[in-house]
N, C-alpha and C. Protein backbone atom coordinates (compact mmCIF):
# COMPACT_ATOMS: atom_id res chain seq x y z
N UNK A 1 106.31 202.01 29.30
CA UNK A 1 105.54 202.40 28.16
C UNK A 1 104.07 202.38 28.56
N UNK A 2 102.89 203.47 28.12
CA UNK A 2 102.05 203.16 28.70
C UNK A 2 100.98 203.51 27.16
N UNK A 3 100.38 202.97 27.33
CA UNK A 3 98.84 202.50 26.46
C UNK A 3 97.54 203.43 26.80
N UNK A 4 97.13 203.77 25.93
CA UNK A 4 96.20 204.83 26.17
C UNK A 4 94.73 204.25 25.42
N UNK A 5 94.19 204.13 26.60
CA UNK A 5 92.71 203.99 26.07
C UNK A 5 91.54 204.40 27.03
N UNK A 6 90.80 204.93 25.28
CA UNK A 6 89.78 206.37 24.85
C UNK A 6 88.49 205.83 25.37
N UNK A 7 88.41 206.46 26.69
CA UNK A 7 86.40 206.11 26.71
C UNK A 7 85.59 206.53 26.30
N UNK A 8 84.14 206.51 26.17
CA UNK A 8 82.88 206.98 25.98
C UNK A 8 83.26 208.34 25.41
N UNK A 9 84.15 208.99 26.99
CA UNK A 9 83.67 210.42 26.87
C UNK A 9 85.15 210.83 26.52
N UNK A 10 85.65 211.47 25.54
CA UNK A 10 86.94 211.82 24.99
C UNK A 10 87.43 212.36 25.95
N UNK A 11 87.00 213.29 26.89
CA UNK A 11 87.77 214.12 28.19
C UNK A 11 88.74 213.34 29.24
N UNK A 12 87.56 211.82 29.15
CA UNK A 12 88.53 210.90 29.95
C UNK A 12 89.58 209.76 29.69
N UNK A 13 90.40 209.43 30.04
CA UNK A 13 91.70 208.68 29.42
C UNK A 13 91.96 207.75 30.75
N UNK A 14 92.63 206.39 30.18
CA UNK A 14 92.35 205.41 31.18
C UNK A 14 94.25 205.04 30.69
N UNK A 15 95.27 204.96 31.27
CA UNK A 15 96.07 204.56 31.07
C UNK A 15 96.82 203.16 31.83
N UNK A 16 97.07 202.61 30.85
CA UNK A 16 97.17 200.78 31.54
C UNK A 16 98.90 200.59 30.98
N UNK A 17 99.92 200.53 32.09
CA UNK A 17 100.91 199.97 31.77
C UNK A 17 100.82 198.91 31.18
N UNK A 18 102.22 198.95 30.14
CA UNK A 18 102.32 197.62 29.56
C UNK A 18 103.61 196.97 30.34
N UNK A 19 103.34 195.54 30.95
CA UNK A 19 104.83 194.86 31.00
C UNK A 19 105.20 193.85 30.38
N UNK A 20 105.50 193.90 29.36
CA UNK A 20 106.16 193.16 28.03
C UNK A 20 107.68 193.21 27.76
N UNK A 21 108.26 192.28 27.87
CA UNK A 21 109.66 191.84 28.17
C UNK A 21 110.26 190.99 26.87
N UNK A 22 111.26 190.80 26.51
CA UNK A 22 111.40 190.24 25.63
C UNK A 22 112.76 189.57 26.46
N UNK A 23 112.93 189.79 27.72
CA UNK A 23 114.03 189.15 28.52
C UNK A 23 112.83 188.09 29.37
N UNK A 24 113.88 186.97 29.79
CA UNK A 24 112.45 186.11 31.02
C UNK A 24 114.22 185.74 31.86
N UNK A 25 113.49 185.21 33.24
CA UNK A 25 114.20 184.57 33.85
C UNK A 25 113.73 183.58 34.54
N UNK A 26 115.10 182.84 34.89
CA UNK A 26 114.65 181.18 35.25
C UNK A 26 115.87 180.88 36.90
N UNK A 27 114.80 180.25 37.26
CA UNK A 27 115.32 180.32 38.87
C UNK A 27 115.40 178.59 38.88
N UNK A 28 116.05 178.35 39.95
CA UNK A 28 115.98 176.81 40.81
C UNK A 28 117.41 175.80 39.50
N UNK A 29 117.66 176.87 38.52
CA UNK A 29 119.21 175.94 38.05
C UNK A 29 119.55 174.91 38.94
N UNK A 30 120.29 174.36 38.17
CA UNK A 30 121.33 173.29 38.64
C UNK A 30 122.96 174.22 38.89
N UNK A 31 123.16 174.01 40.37
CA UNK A 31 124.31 174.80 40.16
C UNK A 31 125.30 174.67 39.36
N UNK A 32 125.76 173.38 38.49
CA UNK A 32 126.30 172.70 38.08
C UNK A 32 125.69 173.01 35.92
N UNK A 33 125.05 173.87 35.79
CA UNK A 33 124.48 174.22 34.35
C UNK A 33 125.81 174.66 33.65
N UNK A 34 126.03 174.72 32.77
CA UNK A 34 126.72 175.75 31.88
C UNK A 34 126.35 176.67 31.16
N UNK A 35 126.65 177.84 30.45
CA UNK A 35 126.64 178.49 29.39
C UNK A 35 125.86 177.87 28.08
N UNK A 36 126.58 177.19 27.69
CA UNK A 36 125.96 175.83 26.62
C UNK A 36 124.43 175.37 26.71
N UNK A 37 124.55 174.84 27.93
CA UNK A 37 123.47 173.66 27.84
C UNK A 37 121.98 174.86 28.46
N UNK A 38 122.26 176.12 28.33
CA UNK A 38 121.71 176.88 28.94
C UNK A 38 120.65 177.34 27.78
N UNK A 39 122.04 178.06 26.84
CA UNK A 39 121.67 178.36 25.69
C UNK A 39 120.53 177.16 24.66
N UNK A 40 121.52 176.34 24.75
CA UNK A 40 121.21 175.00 23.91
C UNK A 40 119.49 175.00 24.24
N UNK A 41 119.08 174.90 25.73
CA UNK A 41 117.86 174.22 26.44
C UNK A 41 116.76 175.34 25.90
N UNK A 42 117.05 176.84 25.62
CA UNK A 42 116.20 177.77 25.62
C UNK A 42 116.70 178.11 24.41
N UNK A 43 117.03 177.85 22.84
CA UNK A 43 117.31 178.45 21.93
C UNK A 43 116.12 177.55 20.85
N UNK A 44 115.32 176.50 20.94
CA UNK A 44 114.63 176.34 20.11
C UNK A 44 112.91 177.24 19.89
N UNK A 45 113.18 178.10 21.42
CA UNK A 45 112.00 178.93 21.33
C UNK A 45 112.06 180.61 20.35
N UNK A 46 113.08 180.47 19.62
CA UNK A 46 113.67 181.65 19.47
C UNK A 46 115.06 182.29 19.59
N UNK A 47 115.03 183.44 18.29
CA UNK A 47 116.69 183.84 18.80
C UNK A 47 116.92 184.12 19.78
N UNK A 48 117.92 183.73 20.18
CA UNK A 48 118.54 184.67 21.60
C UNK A 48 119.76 185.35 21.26
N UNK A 49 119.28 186.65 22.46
CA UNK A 49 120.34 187.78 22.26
C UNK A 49 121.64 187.77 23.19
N UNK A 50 120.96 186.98 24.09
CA UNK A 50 121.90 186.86 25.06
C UNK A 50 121.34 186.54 26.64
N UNK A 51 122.35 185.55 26.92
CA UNK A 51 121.77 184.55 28.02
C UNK A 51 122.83 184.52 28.84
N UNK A 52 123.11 184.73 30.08
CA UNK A 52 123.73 184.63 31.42
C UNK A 52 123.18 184.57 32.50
N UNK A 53 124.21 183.38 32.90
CA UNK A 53 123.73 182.93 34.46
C UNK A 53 124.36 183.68 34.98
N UNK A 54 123.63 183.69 36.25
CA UNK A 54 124.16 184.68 37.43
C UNK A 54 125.25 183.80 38.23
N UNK A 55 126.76 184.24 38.80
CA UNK A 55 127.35 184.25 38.93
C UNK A 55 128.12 185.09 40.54
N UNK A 56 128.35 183.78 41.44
CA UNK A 56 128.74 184.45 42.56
C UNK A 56 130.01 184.97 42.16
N UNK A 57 130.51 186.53 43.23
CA UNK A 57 131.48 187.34 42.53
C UNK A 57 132.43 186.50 42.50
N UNK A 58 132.52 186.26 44.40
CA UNK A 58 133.74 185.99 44.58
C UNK A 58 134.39 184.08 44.06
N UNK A 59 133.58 183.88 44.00
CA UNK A 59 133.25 182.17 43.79
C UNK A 59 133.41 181.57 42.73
N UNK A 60 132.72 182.73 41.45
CA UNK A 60 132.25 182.61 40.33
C UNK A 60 131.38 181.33 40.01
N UNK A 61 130.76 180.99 40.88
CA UNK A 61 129.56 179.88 40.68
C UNK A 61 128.65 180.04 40.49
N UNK A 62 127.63 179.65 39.64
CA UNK A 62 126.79 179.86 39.73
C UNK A 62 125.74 179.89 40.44
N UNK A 63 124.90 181.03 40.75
CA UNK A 63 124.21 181.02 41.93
C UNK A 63 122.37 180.37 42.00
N UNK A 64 122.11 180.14 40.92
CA UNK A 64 121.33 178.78 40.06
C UNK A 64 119.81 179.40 39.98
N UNK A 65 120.63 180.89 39.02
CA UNK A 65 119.29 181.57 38.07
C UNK A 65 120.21 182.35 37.00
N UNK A 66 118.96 182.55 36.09
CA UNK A 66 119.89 182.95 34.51
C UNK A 66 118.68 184.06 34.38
N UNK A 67 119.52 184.71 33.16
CA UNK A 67 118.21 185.66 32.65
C UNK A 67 118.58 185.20 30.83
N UNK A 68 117.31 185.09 29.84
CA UNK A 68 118.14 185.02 28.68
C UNK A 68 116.97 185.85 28.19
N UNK A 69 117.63 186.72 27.05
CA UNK A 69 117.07 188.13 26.55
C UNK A 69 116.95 187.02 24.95
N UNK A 70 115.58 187.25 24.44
CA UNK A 70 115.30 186.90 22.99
C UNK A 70 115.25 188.22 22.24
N UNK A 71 114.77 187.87 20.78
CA UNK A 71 115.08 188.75 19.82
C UNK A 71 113.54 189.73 19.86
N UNK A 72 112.47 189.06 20.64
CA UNK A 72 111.16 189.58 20.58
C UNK A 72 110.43 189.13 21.30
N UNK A 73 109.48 189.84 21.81
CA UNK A 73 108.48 189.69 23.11
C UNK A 73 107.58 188.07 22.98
N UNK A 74 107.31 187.96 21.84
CA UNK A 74 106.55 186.64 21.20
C UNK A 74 107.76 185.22 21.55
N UNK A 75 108.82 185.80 21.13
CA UNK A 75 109.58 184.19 21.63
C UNK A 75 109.79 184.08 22.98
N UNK A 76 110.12 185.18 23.88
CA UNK A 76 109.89 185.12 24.93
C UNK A 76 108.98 184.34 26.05
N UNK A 77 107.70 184.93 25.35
CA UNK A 77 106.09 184.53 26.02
C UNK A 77 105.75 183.02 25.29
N UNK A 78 106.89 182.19 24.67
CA UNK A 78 106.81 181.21 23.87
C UNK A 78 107.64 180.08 24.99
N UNK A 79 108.92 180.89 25.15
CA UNK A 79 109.58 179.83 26.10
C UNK A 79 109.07 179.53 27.45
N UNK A 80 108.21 181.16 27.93
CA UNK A 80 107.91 180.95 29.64
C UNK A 80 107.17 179.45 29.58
N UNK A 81 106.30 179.51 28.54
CA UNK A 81 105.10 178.49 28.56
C UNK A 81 105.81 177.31 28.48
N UNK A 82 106.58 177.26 27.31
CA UNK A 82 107.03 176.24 27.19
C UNK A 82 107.77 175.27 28.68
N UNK A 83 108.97 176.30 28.69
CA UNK A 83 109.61 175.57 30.24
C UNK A 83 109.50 176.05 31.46
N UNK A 84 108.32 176.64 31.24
CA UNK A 84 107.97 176.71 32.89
C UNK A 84 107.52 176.03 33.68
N UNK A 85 108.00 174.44 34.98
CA UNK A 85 107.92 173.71 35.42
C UNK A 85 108.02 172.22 34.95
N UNK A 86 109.48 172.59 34.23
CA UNK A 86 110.41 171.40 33.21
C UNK A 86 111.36 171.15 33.87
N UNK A 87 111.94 170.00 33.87
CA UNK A 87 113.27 169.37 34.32
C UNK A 87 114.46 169.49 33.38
N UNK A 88 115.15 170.53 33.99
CA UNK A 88 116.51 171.03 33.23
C UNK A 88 117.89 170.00 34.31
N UNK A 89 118.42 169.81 33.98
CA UNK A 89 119.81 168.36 34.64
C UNK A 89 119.58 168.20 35.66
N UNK A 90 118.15 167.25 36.25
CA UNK A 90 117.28 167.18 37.39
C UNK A 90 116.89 167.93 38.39
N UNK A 91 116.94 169.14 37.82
CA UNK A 91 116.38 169.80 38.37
C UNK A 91 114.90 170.71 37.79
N UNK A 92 113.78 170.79 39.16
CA UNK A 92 112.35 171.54 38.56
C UNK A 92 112.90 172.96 38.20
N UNK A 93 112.74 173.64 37.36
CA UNK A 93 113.10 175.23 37.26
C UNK A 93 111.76 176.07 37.16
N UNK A 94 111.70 176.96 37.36
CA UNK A 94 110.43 178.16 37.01
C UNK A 94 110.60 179.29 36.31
N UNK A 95 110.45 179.44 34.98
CA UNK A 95 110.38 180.58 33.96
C UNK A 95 109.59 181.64 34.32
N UNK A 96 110.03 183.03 33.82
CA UNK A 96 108.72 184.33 33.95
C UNK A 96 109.55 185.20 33.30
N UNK A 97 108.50 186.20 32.62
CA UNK A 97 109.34 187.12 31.90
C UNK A 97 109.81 188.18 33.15
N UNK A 98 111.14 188.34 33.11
CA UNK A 98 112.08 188.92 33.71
C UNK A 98 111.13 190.44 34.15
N UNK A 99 111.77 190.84 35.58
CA UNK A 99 110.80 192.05 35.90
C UNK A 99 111.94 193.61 35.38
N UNK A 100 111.32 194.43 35.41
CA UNK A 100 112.44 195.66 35.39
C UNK A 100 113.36 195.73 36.88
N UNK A 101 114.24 196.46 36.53
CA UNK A 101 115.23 196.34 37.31
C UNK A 101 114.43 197.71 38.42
N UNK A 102 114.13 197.76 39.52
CA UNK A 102 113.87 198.96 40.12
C UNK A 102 114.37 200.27 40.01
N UNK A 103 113.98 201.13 39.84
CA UNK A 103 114.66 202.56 39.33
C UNK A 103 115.13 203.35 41.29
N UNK A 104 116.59 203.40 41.23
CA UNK A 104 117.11 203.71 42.58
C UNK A 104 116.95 204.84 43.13
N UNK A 105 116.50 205.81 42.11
CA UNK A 105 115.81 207.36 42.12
C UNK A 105 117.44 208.08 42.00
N UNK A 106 118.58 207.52 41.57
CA UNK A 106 119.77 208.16 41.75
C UNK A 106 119.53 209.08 40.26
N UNK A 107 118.29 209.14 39.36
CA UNK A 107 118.87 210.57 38.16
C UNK A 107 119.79 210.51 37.63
């Protein structure tokens, strides 16, 4: 999405991506987290839409990062702050709002 702003001279246009996420993700888990205590740890910042840890295929373990999608960009930018460099089941974790997924140019 991009933002348009009007200088001095109307002819010229200055366009500034926006990256505003209403998904964040959290790295350095406990391999040992659940579903639950996932939800549970990141649901007083806001609704959530939906939260999953990442998951080895073949293993199905967790590979000890999650992404959890809120209902709006504001609860989002509520939790980074909040638990970003908090002790989740002794372990330090690091929050950030989640990046876009790279576009593969496949069209």
């Amino acid at each position: 999405m991009l933002a348009r702003i009007v200088s001095p001279t109307p002819s010229k246009f200055i366009f500034a991506k926006r990256d505003f996420s209403s998904e964040i993700f959290i790295s350095r888990l406990s391999y040992y987290i659940t579903d639950e205590e996932l939800t549970n740890a990141f649901s007083a910042f806001g609704k959530i839409k939906d939260a999953r840890i990442i998951r080895d295929a073949r293993t199905k373990r967790p590979k000890g990062f999650a992404f959890v999608n809120y209902a709006s960009e504001f609860e989002a930018q509520k939790a980074v702050k909040a638990m970003d460099g908090r002790f989740i089941g002794g372990r330090l974790i690091f929050v950030e709002i989640a990046k876009p997924k790279p576009d593969d140019g496949g069209g």
